[in-house]
Protein backbone atom coordinates (compact mmCIF):
# COMPACT_ATOMS: atom_id res chain seq x y z
CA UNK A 1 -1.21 13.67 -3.51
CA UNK A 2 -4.66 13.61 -2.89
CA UNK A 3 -5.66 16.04 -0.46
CA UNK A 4 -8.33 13.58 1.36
CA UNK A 5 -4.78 11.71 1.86
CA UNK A 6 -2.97 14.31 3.19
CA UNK A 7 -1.88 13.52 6.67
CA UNK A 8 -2.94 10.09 6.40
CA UNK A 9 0.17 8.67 4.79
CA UNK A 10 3.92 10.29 4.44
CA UNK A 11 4.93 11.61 0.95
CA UNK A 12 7.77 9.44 0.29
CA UNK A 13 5.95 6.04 1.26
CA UNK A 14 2.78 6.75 -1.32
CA UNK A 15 5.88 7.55 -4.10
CA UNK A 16 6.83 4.22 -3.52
CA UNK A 17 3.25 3.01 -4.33
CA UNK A 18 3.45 4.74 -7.13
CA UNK A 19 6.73 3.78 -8.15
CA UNK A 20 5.45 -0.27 -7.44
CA UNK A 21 2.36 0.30 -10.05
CA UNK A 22 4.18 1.70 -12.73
CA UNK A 23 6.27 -1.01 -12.35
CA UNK A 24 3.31 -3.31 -12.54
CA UNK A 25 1.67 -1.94 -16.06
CA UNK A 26 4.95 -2.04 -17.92
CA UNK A 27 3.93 -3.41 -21.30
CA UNK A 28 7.10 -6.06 -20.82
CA UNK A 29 6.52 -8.87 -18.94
CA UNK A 30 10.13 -9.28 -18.10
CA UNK A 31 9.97 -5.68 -16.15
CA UNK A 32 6.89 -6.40 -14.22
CA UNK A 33 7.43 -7.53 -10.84
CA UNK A 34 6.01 -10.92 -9.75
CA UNK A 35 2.84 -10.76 -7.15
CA UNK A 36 5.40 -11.98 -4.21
CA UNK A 37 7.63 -9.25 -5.27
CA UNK A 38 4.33 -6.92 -5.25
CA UNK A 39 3.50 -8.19 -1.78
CA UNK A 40 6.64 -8.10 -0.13
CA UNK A 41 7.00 -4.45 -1.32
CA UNK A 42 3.56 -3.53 -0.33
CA UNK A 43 4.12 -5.37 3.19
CA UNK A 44 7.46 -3.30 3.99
CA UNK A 45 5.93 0.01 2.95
CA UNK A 46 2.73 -0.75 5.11
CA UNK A 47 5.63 -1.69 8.12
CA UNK A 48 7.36 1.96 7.58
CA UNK A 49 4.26 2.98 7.84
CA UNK A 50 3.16 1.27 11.07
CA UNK A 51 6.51 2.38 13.01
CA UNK A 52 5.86 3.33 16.75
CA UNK A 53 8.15 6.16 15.89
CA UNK A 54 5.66 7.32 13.70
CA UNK A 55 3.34 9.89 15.55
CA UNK A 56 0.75 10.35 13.32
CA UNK A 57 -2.99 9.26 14.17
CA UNK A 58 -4.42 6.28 12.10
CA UNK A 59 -7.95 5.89 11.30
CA UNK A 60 -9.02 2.13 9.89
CA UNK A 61 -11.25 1.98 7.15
CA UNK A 62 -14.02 0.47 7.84
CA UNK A 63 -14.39 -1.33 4.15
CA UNK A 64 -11.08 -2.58 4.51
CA UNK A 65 -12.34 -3.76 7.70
CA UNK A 66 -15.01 -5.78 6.00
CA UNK A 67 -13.05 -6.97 3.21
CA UNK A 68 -10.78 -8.67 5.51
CA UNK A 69 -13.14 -10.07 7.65
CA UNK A 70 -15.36 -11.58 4.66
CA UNK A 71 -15.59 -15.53 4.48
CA UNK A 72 -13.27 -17.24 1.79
CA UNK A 73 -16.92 -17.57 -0.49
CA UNK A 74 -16.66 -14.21 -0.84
């Protein structure tokens, strides 16, 4: 993992990223997952992630900050 990451995220949760976007450029269309499958697997890692159990100190981004906060134009 990315050393800048290190802390930031748990191991096992950013394999499962990984796992997700190999699954996405599979050269078969039939293995690729659909984009609700994509989102629903990106929302339950980002929920393991977001457990009160979880200890570690977050830090938002402030780009992602912006790009959420953008007006539909763009």
């Amino acid at each position: 993992m990315d050393p800048k990451l290190e802390g930031k995220y748990p191991p096992n949760l950013a394999s499962q990223i990984a796992q997700l976007a190999l699954k996405c450029i599979q050269t078969e269309h039939k293995i690729r997952p659909s984009m609700k499958e994509v989102v629903e697997t990106l929302e339950s890692i980002e929920a393991a992630n977001d457990k009160p159990a979880d200890n570690r100190k977050r830090t938002t981004n402030s780009r992602e900050v912006q790009l959420h906060s953008q007006p539909d134009g763009g």
